[in-house]
PDB file of N, CA and C in Angstrom:
ATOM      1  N   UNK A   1      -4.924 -24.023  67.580  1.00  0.00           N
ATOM      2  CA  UNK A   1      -4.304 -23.157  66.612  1.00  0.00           C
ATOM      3  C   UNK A   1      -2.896 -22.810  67.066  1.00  0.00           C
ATOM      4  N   UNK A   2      -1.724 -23.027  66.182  1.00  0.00           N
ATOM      5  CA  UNK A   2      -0.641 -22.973  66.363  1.00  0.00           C
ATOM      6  C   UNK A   2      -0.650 -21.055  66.086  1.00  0.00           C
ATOM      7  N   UNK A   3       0.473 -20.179  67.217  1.00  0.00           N
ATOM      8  CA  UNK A   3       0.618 -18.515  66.860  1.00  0.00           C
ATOM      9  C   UNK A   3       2.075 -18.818  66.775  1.00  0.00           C
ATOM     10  N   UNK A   4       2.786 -19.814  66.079  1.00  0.00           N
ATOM     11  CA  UNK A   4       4.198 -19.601  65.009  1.00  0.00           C
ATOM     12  C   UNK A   4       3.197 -18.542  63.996  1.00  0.00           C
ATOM     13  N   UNK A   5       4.109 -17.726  63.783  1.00  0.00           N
ATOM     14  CA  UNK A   5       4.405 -16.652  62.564  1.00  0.00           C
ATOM     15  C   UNK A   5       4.806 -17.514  61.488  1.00  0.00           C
ATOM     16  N   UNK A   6       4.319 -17.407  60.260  1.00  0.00           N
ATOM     17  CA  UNK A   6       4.845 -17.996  58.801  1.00  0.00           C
ATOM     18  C   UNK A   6       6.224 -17.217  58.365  1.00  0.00           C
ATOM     19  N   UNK A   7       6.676 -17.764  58.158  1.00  0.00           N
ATOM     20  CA  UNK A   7       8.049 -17.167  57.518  1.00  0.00           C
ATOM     21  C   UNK A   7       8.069 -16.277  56.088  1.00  0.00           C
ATOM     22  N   UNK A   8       8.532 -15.258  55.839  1.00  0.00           N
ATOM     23  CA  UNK A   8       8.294 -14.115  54.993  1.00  0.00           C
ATOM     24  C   UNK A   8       9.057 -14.834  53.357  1.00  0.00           C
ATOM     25  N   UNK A   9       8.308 -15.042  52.239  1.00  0.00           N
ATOM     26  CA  UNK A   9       8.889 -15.362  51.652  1.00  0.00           C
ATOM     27  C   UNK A   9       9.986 -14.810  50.805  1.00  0.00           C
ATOM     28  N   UNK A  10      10.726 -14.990  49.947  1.00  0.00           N
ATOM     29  CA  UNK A  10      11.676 -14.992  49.335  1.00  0.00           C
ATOM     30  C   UNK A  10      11.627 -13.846  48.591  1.00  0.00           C
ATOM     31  N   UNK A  11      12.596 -12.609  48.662  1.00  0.00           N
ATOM     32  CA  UNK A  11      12.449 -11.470  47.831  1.00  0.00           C
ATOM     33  C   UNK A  11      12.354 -12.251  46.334  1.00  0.00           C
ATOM     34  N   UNK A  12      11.632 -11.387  45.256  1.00  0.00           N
ATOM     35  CA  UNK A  12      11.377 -11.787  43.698  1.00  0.00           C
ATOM     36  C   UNK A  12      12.677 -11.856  43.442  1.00  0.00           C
ATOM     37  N   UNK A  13      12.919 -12.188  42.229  1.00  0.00           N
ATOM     38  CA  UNK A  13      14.219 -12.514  41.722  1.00  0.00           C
ATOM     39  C   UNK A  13      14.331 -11.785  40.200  1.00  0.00           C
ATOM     40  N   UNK A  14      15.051 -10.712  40.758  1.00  0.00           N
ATOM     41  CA  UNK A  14      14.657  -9.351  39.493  1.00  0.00           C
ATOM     42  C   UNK A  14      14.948  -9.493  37.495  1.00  0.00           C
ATOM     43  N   UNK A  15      16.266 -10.803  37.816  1.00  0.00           N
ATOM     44  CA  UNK A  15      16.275 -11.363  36.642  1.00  0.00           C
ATOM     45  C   UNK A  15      14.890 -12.059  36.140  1.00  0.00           C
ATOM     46  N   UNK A  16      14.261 -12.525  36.831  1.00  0.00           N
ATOM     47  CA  UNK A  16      12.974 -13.356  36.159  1.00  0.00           C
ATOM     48  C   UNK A  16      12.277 -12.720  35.163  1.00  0.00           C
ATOM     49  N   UNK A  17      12.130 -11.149  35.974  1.00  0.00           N
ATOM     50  CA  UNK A  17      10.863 -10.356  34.626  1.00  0.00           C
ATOM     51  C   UNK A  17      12.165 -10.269  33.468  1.00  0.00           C
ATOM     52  N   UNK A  18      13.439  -9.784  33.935  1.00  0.00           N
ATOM     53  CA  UNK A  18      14.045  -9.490  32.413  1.00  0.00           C
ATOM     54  C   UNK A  18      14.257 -10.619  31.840  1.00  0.00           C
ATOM     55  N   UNK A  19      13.924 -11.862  31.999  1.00  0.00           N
ATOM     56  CA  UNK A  19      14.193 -12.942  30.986  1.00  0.00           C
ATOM     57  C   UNK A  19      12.989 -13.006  30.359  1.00  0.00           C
ATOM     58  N   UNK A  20      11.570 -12.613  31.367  1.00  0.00           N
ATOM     59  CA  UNK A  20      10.415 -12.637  29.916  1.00  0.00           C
ATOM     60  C   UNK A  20      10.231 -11.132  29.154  1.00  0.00           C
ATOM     61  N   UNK A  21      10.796 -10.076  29.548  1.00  0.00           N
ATOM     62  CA  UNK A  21      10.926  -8.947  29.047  1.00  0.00           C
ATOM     63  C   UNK A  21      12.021  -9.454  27.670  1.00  0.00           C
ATOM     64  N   UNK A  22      13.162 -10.021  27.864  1.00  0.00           N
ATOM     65  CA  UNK A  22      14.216 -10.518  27.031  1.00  0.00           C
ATOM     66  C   UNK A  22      13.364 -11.532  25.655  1.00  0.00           C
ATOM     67  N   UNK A  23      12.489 -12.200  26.008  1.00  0.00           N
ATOM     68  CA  UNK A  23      11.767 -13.320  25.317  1.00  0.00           C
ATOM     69  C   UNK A  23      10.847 -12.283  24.767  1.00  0.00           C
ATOM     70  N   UNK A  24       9.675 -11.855  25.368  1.00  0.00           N
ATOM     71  CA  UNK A  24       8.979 -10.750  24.480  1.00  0.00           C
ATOM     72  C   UNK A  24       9.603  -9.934  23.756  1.00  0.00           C
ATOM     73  N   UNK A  25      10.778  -9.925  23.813  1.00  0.00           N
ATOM     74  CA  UNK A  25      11.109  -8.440  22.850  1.00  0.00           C
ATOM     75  C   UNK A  25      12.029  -9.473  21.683  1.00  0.00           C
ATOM     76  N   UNK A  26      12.383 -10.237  21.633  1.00  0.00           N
ATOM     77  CA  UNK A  26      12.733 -11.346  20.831  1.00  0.00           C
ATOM     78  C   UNK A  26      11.806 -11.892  20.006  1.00  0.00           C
ATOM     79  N   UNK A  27      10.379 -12.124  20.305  1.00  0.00           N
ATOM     80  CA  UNK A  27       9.100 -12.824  20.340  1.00  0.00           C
ATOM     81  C   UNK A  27       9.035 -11.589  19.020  1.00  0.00           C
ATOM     82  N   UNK A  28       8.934 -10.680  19.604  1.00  0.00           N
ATOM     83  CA  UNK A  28       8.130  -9.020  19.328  1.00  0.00           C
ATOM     84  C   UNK A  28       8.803  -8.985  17.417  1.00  0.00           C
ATOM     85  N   UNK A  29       9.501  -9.140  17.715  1.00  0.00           N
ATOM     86  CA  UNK A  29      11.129  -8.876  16.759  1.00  0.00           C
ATOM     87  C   UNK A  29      11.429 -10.056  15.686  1.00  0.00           C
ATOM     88  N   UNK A  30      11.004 -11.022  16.155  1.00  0.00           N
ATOM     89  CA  UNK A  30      10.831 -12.394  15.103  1.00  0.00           C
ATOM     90  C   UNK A  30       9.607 -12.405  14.379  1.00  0.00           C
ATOM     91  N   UNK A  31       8.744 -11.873  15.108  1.00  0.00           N
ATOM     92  CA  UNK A  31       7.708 -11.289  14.174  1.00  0.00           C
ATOM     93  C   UNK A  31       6.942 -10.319  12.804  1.00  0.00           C
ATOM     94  N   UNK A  32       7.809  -9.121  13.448  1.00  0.00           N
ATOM     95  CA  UNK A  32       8.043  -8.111  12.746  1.00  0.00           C
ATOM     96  C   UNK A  32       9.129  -9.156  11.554  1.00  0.00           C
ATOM     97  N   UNK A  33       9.832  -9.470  11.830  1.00  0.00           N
ATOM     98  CA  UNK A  33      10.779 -10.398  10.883  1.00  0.00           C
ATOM     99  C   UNK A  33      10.154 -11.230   9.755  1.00  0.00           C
ATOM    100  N   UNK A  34       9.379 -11.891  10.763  1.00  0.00           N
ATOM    101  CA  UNK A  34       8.200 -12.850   9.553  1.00  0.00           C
ATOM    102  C   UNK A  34       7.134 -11.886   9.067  1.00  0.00           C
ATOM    103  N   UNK A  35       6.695 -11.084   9.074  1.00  0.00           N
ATOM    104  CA  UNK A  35       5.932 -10.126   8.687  1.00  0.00           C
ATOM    105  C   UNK A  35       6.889  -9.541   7.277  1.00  0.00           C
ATOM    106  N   UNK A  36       7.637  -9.164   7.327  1.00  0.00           N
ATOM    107  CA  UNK A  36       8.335  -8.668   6.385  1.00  0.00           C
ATOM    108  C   UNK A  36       9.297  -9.420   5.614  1.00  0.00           C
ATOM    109  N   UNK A  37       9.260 -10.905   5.668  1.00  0.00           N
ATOM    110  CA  UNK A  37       9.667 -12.049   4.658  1.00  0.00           C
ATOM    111  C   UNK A  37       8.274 -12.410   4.115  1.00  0.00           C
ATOM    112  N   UNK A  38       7.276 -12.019   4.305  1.00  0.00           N
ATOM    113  CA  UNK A  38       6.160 -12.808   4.035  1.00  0.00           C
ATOM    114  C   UNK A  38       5.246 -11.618   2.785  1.00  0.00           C
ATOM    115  N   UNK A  39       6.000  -9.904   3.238  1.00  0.00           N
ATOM    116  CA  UNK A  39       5.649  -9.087   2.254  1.00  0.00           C
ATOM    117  C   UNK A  39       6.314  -9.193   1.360  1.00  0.00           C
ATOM    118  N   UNK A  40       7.996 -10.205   1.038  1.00  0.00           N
ATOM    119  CA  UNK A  40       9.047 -10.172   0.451  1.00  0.00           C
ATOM    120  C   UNK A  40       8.452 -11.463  -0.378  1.00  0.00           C
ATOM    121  N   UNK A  41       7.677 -12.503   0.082  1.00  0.00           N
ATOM    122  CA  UNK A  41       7.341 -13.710  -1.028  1.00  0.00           C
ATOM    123  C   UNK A  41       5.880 -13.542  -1.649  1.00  0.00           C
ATOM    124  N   UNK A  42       5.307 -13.150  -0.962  1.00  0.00           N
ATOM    125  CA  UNK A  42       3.791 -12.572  -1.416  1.00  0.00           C
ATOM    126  C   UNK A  42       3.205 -11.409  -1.456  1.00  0.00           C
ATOM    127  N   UNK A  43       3.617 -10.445  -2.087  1.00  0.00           N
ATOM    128  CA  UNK A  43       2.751  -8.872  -1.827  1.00  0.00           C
ATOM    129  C   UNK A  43       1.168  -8.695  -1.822  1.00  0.00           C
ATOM    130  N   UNK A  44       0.194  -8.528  -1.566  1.00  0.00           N
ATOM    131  CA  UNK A  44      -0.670  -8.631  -0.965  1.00  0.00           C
ATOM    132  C   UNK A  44      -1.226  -7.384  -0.445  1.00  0.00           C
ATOM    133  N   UNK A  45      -2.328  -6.339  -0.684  1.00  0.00           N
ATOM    134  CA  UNK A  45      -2.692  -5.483   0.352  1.00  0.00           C
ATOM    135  C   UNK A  45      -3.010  -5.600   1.691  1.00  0.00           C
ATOM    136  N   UNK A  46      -3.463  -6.803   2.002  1.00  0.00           N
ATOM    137  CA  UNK A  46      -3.711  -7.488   3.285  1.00  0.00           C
ATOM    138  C   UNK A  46      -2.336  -7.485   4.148  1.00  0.00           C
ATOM    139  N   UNK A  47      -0.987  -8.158   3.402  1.00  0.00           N
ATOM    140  CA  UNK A  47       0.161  -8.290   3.928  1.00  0.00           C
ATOM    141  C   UNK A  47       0.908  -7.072   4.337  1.00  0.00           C
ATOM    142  N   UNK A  48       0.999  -5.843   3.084  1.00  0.00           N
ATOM    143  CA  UNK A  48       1.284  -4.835   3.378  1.00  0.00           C
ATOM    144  C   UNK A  48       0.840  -3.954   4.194  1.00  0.00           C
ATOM    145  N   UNK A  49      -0.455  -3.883   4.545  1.00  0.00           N
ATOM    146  CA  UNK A  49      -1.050  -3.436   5.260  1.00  0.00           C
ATOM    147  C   UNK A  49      -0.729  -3.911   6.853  1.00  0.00           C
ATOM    148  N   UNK A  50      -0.635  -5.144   7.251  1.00  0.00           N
ATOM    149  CA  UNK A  50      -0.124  -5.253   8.200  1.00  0.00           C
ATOM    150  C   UNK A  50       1.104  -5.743   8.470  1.00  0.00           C
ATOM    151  N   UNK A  51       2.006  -5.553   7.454  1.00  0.00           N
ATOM    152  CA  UNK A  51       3.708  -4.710   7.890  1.00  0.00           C
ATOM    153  C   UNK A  51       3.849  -3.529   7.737  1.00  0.00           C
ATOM    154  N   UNK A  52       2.797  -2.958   7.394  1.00  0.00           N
ATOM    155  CA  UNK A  52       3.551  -1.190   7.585  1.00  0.00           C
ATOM    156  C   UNK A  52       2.433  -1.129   9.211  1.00  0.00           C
ATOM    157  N   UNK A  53       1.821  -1.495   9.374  1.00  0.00           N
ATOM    158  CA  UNK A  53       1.199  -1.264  10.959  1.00  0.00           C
ATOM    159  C   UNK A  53       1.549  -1.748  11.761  1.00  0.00           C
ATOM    160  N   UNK A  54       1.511  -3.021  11.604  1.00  0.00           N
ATOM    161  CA  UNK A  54       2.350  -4.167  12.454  1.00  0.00           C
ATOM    162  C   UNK A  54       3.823  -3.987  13.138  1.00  0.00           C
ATOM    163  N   UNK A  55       4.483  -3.990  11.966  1.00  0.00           N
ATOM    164  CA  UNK A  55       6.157  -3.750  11.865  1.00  0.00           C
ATOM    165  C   UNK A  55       6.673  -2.910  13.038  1.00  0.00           C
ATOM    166  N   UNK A  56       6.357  -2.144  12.847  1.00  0.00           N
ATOM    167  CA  UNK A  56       6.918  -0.563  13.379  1.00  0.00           C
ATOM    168  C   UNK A  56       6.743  -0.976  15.060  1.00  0.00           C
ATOM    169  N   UNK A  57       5.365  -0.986  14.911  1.00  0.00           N
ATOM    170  CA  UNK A  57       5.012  -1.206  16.247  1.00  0.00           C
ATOM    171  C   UNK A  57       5.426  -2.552  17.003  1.00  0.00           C
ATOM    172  N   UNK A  58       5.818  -3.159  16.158  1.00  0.00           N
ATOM    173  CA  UNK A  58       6.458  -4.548  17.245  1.00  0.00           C
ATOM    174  C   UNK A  58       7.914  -4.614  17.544  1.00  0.00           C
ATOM    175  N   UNK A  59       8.749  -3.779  16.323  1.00  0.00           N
ATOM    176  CA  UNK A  59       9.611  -3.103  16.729  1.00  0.00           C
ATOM    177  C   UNK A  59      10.088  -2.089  17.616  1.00  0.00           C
ATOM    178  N   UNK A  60       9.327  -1.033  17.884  1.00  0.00           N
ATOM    179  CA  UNK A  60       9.021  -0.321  18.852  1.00  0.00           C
ATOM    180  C   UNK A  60       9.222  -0.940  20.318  1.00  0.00           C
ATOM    181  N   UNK A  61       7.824  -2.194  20.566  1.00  0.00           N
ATOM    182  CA  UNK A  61       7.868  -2.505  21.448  1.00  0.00           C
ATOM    183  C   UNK A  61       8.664  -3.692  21.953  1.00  0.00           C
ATOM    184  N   UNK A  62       9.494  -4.064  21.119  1.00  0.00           N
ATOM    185  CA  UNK A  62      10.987  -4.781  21.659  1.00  0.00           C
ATOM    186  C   UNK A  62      12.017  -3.907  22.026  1.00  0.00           C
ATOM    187  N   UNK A  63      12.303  -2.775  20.956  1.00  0.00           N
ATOM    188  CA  UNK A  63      13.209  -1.208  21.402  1.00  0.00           C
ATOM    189  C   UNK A  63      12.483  -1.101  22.925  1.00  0.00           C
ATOM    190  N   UNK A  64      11.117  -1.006  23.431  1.00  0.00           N
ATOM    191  CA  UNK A  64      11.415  -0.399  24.581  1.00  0.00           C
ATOM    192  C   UNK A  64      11.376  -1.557  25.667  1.00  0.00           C
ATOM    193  N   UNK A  65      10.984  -2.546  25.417  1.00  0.00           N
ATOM    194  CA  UNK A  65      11.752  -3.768  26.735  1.00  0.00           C
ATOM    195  C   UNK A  65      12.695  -4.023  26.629  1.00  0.00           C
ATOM    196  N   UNK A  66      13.754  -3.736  25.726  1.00  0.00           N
ATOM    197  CA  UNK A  66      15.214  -4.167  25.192  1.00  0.00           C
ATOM    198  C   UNK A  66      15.895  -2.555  26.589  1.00  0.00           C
ATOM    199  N   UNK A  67      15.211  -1.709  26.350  1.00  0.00           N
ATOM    200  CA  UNK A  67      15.229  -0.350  27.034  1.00  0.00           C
ATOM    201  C   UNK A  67      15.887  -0.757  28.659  1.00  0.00           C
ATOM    202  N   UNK A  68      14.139  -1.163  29.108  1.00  0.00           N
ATOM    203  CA  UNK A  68      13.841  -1.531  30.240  1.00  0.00           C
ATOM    204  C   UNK A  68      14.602  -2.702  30.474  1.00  0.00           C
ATOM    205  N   UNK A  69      14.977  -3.294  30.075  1.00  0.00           N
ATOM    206  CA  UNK A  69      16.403  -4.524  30.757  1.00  0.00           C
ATOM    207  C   UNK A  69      17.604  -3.708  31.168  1.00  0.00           C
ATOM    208  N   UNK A  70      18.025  -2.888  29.664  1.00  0.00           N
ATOM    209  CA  UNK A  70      19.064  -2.568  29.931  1.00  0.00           C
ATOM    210  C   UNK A  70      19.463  -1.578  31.634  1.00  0.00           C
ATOM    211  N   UNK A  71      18.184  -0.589  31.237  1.00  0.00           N
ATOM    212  CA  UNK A  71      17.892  -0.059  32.803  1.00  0.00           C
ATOM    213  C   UNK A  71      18.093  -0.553  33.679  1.00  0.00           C
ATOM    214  N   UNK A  72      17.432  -2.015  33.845  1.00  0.00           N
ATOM    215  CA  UNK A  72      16.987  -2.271  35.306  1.00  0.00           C
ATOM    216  C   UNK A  72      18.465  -2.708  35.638  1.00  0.00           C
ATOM    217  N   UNK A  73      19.204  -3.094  34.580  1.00  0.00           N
ATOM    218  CA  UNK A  73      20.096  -4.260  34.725  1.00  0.00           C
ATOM    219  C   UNK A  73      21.588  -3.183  35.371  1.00  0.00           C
ATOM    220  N   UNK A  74      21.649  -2.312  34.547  1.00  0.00           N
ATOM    221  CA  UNK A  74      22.247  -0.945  35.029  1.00  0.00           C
ATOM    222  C   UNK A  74      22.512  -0.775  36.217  1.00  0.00           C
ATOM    223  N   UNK A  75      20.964  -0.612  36.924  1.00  0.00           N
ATOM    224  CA  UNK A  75      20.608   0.219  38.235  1.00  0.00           C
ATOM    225  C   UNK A  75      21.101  -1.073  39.319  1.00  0.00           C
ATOM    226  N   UNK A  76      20.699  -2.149  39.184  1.00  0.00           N
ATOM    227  CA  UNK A  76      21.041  -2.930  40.109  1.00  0.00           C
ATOM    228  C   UNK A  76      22.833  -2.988  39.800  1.00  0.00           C
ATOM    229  N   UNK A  77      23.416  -2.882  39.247  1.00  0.00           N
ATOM    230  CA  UNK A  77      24.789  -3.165  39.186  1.00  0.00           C
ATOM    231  C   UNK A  77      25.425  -1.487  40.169  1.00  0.00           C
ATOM    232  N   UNK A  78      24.412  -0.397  40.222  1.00  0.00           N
ATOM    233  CA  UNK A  78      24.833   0.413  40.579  1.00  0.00           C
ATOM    234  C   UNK A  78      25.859   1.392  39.853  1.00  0.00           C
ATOM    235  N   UNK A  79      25.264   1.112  38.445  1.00  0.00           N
ATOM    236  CA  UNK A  79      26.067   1.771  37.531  1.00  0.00           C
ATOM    237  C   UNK A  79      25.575   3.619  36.859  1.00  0.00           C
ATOM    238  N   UNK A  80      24.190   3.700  37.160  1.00  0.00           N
ATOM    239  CA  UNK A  80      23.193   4.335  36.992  1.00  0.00           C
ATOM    240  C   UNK A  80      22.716   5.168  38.737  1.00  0.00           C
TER     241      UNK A  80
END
């Protein structure tokens, strides 16, 4: 048995989560988008029903990873 120590790997790379934080909230937001072209060609209680539930809330949750980028992105620049 070799007692070399393994070498400590590589701090994370803090851009990584904000590019899928960036993609989910894009994702989030193209949705809500097609949700509400789709109440605009077919009205539907089914449809309406899930753009007034849907909508809000997928909007919401792009507003708050759109949030959390801007933050993180802030703090590391040392602007915050």
């Amino acid at each position: 048995m070799s007692s070399t120590a393994r070498p400590a790997p590589p701090p994370a790379n803090p851009k990584v989560g904000s590019t899928v934080a960036l993609r989910l909230a894009i994702l989030s937001t193209a949705l809500a988008v097609v949700l509400g072209l789709t109440l605009l060609i077919e009205e539907t209680p089914y449809v309406f029903t899930a753009f007034m539930v849907l909508g809000p809330l997928l909007l919401a949750i792009a507003f708050v990873l759109l949030g959390m980028v801007i933050l993180r992105e802030l703090r590391s620049r040392e602007i915050l």
